[in-house]
Protein backbone atom coordinates (compact mmCIF):
# COMPACT_ATOMS: atom_id res chain seq x y z
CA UNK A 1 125.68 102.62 112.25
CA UNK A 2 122.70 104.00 114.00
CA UNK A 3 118.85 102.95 114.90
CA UNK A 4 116.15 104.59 113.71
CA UNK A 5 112.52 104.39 114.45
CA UNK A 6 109.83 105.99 112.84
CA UNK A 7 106.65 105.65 110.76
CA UNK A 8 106.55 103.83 107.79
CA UNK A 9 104.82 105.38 105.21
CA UNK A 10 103.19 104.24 102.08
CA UNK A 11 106.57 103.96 100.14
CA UNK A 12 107.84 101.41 102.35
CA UNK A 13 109.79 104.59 103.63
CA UNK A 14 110.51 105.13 107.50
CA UNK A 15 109.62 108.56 108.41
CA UNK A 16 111.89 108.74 111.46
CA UNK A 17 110.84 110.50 114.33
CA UNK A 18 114.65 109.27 116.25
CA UNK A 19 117.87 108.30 115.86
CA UNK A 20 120.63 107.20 117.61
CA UNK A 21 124.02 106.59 116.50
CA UNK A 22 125.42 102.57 117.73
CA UNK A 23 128.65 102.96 119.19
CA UNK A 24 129.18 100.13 120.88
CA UNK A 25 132.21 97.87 118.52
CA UNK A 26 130.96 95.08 120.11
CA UNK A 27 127.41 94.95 118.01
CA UNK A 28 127.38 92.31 115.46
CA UNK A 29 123.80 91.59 114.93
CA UNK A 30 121.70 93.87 113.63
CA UNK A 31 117.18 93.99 113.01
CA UNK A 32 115.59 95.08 110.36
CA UNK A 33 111.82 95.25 109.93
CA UNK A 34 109.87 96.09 106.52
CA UNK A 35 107.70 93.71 103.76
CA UNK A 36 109.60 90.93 101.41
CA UNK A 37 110.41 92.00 98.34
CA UNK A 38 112.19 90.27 95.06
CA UNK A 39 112.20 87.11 96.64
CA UNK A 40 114.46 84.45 95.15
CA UNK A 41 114.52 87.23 92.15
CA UNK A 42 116.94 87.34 90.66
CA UNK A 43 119.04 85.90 93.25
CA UNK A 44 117.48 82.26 95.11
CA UNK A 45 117.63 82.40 98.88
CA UNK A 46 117.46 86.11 98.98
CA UNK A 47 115.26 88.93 99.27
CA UNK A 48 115.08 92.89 99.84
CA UNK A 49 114.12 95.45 102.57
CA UNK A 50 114.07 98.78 101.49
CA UNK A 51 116.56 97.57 99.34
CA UNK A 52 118.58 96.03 101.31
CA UNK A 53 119.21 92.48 100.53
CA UNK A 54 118.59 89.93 102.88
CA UNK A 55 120.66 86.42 102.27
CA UNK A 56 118.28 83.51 104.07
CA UNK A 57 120.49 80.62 102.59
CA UNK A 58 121.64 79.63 106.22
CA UNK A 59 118.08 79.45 107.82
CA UNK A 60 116.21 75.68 107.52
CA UNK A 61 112.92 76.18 105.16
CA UNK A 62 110.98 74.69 108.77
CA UNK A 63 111.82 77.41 110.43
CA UNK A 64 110.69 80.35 108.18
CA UNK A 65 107.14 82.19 108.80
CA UNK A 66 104.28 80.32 107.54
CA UNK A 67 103.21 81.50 104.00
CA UNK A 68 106.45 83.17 103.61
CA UNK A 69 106.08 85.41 100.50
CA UNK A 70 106.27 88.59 99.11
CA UNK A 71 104.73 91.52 100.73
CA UNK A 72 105.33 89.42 104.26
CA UNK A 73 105.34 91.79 106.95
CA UNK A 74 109.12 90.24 108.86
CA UNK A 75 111.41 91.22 111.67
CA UNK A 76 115.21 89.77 110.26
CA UNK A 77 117.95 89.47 112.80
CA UNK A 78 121.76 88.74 111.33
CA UNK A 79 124.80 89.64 110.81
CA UNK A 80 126.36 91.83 107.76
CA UNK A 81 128.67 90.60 105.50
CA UNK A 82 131.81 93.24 105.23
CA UNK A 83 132.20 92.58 101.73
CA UNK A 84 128.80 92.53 100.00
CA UNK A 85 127.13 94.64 102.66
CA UNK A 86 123.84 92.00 102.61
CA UNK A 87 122.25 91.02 105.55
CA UNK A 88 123.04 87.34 106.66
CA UNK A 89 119.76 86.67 108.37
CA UNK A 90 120.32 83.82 111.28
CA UNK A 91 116.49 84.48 112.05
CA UNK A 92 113.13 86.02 110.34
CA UNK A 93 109.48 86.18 111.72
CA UNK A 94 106.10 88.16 111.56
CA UNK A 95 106.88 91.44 112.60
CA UNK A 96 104.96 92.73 116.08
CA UNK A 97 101.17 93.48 114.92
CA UNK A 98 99.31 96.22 117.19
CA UNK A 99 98.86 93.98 119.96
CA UNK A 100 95.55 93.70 121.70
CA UNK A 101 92.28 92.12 122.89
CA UNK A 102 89.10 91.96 121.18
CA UNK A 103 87.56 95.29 122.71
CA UNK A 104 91.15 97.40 123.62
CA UNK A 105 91.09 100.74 123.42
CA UNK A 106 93.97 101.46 120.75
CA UNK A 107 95.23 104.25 119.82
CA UNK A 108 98.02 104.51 116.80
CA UNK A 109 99.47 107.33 114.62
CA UNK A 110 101.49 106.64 111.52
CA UNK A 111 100.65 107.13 107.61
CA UNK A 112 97.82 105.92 105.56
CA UNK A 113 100.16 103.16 103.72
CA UNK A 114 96.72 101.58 101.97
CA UNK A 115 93.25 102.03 100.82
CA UNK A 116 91.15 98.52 100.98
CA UNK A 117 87.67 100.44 100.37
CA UNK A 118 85.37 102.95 101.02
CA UNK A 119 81.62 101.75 100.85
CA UNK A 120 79.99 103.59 103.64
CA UNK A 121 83.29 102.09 105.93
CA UNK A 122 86.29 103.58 105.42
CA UNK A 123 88.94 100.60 105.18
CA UNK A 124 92.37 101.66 105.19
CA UNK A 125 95.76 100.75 107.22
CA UNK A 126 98.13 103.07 108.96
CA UNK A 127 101.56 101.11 108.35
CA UNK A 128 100.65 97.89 108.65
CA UNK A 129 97.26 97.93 110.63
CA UNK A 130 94.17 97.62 109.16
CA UNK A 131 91.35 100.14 110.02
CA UNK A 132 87.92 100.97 109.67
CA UNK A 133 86.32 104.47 109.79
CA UNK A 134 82.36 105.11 109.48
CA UNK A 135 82.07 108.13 107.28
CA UNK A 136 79.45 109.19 109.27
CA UNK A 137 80.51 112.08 111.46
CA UNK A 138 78.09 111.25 114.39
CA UNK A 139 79.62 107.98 114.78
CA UNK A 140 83.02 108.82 114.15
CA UNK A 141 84.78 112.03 115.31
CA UNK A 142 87.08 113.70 112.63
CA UNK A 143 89.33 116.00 113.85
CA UNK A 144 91.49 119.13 111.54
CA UNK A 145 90.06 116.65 108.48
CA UNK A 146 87.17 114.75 106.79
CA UNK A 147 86.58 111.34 105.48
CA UNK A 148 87.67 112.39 102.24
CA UNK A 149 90.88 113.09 103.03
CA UNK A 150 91.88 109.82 103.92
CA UNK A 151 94.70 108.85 101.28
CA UNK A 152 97.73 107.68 100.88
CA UNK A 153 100.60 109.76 102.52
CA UNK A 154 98.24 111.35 104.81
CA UNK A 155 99.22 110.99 108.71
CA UNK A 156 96.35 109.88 110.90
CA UNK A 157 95.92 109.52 114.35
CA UNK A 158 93.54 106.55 115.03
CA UNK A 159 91.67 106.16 117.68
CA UNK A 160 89.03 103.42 118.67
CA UNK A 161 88.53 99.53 119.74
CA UNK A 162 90.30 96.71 118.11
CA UNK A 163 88.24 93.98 117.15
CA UNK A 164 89.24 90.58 115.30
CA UNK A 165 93.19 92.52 114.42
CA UNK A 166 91.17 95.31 113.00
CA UNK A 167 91.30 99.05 114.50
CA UNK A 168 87.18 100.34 114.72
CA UNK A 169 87.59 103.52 114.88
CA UNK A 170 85.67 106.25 116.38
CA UNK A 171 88.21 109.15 116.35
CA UNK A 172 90.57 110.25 112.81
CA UNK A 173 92.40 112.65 113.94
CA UNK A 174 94.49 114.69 110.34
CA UNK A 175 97.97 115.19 110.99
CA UNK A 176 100.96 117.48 108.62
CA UNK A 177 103.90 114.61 108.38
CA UNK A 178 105.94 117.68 110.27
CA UNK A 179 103.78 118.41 112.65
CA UNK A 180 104.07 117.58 116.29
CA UNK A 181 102.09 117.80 119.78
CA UNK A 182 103.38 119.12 123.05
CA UNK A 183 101.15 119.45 126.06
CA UNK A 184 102.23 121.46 129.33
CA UNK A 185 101.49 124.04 131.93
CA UNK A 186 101.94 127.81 130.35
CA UNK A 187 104.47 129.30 132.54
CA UNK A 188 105.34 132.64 130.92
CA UNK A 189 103.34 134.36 128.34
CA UNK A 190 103.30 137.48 125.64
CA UNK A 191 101.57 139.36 123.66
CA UNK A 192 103.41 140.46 120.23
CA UNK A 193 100.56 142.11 117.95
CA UNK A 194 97.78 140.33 119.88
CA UNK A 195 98.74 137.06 119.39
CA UNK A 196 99.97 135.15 122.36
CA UNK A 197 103.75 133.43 122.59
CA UNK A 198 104.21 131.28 125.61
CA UNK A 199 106.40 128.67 127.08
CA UNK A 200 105.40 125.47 129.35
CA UNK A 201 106.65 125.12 132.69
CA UNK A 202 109.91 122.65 132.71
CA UNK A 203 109.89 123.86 129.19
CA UNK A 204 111.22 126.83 129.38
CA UNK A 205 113.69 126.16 126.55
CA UNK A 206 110.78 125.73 123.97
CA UNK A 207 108.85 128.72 122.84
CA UNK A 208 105.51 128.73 121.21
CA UNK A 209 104.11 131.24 118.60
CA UNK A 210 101.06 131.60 117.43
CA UNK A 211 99.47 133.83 114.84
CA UNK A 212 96.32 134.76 112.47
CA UNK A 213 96.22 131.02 111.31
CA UNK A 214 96.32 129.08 114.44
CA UNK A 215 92.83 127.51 115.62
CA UNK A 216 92.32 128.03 118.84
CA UNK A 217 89.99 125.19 120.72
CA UNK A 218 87.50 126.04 123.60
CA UNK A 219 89.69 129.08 124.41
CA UNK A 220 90.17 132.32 123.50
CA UNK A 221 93.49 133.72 122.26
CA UNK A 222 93.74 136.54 124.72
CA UNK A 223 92.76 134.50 127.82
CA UNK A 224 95.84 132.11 127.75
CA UNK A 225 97.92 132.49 131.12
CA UNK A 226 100.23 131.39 133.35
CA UNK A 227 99.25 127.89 135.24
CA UNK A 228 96.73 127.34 132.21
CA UNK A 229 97.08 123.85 131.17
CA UNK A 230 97.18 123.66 126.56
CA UNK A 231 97.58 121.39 124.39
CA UNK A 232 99.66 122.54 121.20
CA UNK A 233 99.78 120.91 117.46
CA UNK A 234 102.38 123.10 115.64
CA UNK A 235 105.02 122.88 113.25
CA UNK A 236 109.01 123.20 114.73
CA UNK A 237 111.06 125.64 113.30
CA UNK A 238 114.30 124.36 113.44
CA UNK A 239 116.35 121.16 114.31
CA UNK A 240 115.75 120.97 118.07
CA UNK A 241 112.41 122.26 118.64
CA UNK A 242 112.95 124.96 120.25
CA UNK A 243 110.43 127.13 118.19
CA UNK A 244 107.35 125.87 117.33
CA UNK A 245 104.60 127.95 115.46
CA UNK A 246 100.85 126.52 116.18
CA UNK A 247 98.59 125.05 114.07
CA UNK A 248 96.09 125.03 116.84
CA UNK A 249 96.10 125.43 120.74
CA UNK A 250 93.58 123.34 122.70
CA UNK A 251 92.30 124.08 126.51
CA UNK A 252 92.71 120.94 128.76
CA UNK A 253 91.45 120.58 131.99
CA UNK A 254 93.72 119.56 134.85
């Protein structure tokens, strides 16, 4: 058994960014969170997550979400039967929405699960969050992307006000679904062939590599050094990180 969070992508998929392994033998109930499907089909008082069927017979129709159907966005709480392996839900509600105020600031990253429209606004939703992107770029700041990249599969980072439980953006910011962001003090840095490889202070463990493809944002590759404070999008090159090659290195103030 283990817990995984992620993003969910257009598939239904979780893209997990971590997991941990339950070992506690004491855990009997378990959560799952993803959109009805098959319900009552071909089995009555059940449905699926992600293929994983979820048994509702022992919760009272009054205390189901309103307008429960398929495509329902739900959080499921239960027990699992040892024999069938199903889900024996004891409760199911609207999963957590991006929670806010008319007029947050919100910022979210995930993938583009849905395209509503694009008619001058951009309406799309990153997992389950609907958005809305001007495609003008003087109104709305598009970073490593355009408007036209927007699809489904692509990672976005969102950035903007929310505003009746929709995102109004005014930064998209195009992500690689491997790609990550670290941001640090330099604290030792080389030269190999002109390109600069450096580490971030209490980072020492993590080395970052750059070469003829990386962007390099209100700084010049051969200025980077130690105390400098970067921001780094890049791409690790093994399991734990501990090489990372940038996509782009970014100057930010202290």
């Amino acid at each position: 058994m283990v817990e995984v969070s992620g993003y969910r992508d257009f598939d239904g998929k979780i893209r997990a960014t971590y997991i941990e392994e339950i070992t506690d033998p004491n855990i009997s109930v378990y959560e799952v969170t993803g959109f009805v499907k098959s319900l009552d089909d071909p089995t009555p008082n059940t449905f699926l997550i992600n293929g994983l069927t979820i048994d509702y017979s022992l919760i009272h129709p009054d205390d189901l979400p309103d307008n429960f159907n398929n495509e329902l966005f739900v959080e499921v709480e239960g027990e699992l039967d040892d024999t069938s392996g199903d889900l024996v839900a004891a409760k199911i509600a609207l999963a957590d929405e991006l929670d806010g105020e008319n007029g947050d600031e919100i910022e979210i990253i995930g993938f583009v699960t849905e395209i509503i429209s694009e008619n001058g606004i951009i309406k799309f939703k990153i997992g389950n969050q609907e958005v809305h992107a001007d495609i003008d770029a003087e109104i709305v700041v598009y970073v490593d992307g355009l408007p036209g990249d927007i699809a489904l599969g692509q990672k976005l980072e969102a950035e903007g006000r929310f505003e009746g439980g929709i995102l109004i953006a005014w930064e998209i910011e195009f992500w690689k679904p491997d790609q990550i962001e670290v941001e640090g003090v330099v604290d030792q840095v080389d030269y190999i062939l002109d390109f600069p490889e450096f580490t971030f202070e209490e980072r020492d463990d993590q080395l970052f590599q750059t070469n003829n493809e990386t962007e390099f944002a209100d700084i010049e590759r051969g200025d980077i050094e130690a105390g400098m404070k970067l921001e780094v999008k890049g791409v690790p090159v093994d399991i734990n990180h501990d090489v990372v090659v940038a996509d782009k290195v970014s100057f930010e103030l202290k």
